[in-house]
Protein backbone atom coordinates (compact mmCIF):
# COMPACT_ATOMS: atom_id res chain seq x y z
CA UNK A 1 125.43 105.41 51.25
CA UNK A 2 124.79 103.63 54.65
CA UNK A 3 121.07 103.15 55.92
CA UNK A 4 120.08 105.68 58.20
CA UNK A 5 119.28 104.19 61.94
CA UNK A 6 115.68 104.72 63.44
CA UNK A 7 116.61 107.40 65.61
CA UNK A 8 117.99 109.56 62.66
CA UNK A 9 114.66 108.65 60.74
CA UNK A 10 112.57 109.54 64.01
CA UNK A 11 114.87 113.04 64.32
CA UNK A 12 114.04 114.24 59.96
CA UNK A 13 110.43 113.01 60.65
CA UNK A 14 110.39 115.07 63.57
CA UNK A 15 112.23 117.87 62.08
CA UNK A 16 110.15 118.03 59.17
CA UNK A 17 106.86 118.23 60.92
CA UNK A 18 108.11 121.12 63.12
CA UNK A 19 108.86 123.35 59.91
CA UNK A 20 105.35 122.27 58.48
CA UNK A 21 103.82 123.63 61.84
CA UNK A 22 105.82 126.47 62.04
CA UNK A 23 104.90 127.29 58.17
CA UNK A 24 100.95 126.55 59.38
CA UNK A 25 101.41 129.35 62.19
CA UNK A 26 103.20 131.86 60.11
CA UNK A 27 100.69 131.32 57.39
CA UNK A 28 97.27 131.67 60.20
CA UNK A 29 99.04 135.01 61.53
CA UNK A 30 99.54 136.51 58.43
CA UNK A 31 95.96 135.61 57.14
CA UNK A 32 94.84 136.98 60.90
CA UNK A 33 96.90 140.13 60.02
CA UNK A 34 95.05 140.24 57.16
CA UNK A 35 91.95 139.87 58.17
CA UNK A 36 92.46 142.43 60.89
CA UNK A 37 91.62 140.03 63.60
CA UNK A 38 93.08 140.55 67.27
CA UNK A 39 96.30 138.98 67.42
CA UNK A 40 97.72 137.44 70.65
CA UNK A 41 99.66 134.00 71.41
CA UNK A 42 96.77 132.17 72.31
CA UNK A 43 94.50 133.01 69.42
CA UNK A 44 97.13 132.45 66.74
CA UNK A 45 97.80 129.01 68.75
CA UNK A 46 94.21 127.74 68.43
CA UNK A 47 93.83 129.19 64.78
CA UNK A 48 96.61 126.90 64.02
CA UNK A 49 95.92 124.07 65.92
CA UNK A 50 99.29 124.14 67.80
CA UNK A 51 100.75 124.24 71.26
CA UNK A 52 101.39 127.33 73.31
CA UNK A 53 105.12 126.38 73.69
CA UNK A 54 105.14 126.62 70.09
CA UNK A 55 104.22 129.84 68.99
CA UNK A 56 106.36 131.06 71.90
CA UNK A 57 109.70 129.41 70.15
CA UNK A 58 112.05 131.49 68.52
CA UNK A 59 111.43 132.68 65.47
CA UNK A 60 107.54 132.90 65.58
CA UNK A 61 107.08 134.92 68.86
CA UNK A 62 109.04 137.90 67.09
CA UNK A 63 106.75 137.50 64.38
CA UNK A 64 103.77 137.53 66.94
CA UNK A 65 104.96 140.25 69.02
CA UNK A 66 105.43 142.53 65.45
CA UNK A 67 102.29 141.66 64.63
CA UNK A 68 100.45 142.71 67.15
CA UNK A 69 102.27 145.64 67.64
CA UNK A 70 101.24 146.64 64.03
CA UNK A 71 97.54 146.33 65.15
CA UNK A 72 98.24 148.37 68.24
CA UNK A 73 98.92 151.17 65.52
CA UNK A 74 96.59 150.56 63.36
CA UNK A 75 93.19 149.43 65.56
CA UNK A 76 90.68 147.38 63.76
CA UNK A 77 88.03 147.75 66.54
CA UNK A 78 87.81 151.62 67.80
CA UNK A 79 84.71 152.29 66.80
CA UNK A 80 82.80 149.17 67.75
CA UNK A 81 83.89 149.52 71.76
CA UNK A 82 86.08 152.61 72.06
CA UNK A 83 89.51 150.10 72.78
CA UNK A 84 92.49 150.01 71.16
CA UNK A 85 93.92 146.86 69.08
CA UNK A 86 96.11 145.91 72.61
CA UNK A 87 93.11 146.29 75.18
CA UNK A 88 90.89 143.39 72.33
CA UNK A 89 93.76 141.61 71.83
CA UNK A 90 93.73 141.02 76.18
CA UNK A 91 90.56 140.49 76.26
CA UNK A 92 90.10 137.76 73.30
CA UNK A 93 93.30 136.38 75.11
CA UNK A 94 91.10 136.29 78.23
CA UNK A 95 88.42 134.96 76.63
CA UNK A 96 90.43 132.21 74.90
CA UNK A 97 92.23 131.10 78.14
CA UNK A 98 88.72 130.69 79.50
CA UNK A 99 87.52 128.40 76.86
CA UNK A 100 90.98 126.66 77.32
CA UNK A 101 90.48 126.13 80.61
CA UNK A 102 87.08 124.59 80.63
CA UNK A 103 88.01 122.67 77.64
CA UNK A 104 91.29 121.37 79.91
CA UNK A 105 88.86 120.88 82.68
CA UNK A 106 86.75 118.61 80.46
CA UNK A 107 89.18 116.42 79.51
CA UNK A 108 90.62 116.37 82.82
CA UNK A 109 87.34 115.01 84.30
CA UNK A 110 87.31 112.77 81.26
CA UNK A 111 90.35 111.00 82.10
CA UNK A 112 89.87 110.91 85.50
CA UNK A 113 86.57 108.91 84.82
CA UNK A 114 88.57 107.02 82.08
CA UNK A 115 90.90 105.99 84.64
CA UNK A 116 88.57 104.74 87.35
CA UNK A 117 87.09 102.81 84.95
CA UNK A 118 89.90 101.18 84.42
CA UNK A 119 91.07 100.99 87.56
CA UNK A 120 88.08 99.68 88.52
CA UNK A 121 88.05 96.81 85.95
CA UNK A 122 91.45 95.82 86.92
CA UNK A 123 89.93 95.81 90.43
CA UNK A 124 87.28 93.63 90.02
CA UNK A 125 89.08 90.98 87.64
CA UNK A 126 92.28 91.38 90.25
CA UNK A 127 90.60 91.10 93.29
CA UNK A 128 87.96 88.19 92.79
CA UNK A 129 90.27 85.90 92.79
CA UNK A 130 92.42 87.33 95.68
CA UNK A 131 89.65 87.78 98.24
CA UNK A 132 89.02 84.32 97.40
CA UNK A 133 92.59 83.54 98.06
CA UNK A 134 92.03 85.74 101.29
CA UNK A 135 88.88 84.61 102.64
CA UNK A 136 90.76 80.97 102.36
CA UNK A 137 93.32 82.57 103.92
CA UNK A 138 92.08 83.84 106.47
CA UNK A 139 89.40 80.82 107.14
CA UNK A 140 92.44 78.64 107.58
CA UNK A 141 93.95 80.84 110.03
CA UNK A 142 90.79 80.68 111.82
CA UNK A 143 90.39 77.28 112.39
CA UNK A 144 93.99 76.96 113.28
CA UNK A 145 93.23 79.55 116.12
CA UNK A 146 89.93 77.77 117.00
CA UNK A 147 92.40 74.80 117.30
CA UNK A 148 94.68 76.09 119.15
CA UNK A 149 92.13 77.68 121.90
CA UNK A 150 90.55 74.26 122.28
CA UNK A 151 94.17 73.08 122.60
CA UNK A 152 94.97 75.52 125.57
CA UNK A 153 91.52 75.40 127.02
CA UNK A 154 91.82 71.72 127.78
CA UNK A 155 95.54 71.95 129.09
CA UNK A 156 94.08 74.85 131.41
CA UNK A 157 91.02 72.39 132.78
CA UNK A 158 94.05 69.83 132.97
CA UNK A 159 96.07 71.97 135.48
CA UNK A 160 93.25 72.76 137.16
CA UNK A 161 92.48 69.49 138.27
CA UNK A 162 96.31 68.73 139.32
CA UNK A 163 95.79 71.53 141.55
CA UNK A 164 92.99 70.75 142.82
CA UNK A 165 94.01 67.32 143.44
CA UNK A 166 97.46 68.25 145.01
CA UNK A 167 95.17 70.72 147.64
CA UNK A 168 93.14 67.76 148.50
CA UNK A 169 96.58 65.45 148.88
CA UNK A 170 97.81 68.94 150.82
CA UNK A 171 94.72 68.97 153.50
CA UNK A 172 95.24 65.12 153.74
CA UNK A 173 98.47 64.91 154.89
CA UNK A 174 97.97 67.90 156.96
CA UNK A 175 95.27 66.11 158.78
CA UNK A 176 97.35 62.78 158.53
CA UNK A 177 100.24 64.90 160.21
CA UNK A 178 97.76 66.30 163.20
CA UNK A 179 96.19 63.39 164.09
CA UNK A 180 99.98 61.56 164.36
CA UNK A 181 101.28 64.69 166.27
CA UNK A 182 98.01 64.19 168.51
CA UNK A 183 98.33 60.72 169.00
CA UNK A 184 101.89 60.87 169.86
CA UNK A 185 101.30 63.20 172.60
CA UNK A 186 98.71 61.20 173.48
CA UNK A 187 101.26 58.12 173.76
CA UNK A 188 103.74 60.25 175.53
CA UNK A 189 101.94 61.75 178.15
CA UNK A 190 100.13 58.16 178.89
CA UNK A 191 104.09 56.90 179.13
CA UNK A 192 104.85 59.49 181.47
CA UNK A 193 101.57 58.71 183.78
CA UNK A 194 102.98 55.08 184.06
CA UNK A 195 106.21 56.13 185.02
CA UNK A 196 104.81 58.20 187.70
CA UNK A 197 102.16 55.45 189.15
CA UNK A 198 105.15 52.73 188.95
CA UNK A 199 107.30 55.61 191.39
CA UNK A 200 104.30 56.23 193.49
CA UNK A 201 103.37 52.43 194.12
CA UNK A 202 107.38 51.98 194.53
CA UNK A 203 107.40 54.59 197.14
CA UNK A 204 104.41 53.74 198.77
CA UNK A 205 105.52 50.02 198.91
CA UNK A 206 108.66 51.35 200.58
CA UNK A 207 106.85 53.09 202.81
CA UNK A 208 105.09 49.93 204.18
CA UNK A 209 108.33 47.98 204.47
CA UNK A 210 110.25 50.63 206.78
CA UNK A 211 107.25 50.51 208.71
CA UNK A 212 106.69 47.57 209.53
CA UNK A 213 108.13 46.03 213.02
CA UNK A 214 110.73 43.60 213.43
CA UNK A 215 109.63 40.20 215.15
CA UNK A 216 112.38 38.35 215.41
């Protein structure tokens, strides 16, 4: 005979503790039964110590549902509030899914604490370390920017004073440029008054040879 593999041992196990809950269940109801205590899902669920899913499966919710439809004609309860087996059955139900639900509640706000404890563990060994990392991070990114503003702040006092300077060479040569044009004006028009002196003298000095008389 060949070993059996772990997922065939994991399926008997499994099997075999289903039929030992199922045998549990059918055991509480019958013993509720019994007893004459109100039978619903929920109660026979929590008797047993089961899930709901459970005694909803085939096979036990038939066994349920007869059950409780025995009580209905047979009420344990009459003449203690004037209801019938179905009406106590409703309200233990209601009852039960009440305690249920602030049990669930319970451990819902216990794992939710659970978990930010954790999470807040994990937090606090996690990110020591990494602000460090980011402070450094960001520190070195810092002075790099710090450099690089110095950097640019310099270069802008740098063009600053080329411009500067070129304006200043600008207004020179524009004042260079005036005075030359103004000079050479000056030059021209002093040319021109010598030409016209040297024409007047010339004409005058013509003038005073015509005139004069022959003596030969």
């Amino acid at each position: 005979m060949s070993a059996r593999t772990p997922a065939e041992v994991l399926a008997e196990s499994r099997r075999r503790d289903s039929h030992a809950k199922r045998g549990k269940v059918l055991a509480i109801l019958e013993e509720m039964v019994r007893r004459g205590d109100p039978v619903s899902f929920t109660a026979v669920a929590r008797a047993a110590g089961v899930s709901h899913w459970l005694v909803y499966a085939k096979g036990i919710r038939e066994r349920i549902e007869t059950a409780r439809a025995q009580q209905h004609d047979k009420p344990r309860r009459d003449r203690q509030a004037g209801l019938n087996a179905s009406a106590v059955s409703l309200a233990t139900d209601l009852q039960l899914a009440r305690e249920d639900n602030n049990k669930l509640r319970a451990e819902r706000d216990q794992l939710k604490a659970a978990l930010r404890r954790q999470l807040g563990e994990q937090l606090d060994q996690l990110s020591h370390q990494s602000l460090i990392d980011r402070l450094d991070e960001l520190t070195q990114h810092n002075q790099q920017l710090t450099a690089e503003t110095e950097r640019l702040r310099h270069g802008n006092a740098a063009l600053r004073h080329e411009l500067q300077t070129a304006e200043e060479d600008l207004a020179a040569a524009r004042t260079a440029l005036r005075r030359m044009v103004h000079q050479t004006n000056i030059a021209s028009n002093g040319a021109l008054r010598s030409d016209d002196q040297a024409r007047a003298e010339s004409i005058q000095h013509t003038a005073i040879v015509t005139n004069v008389p022959d003596r030969r």
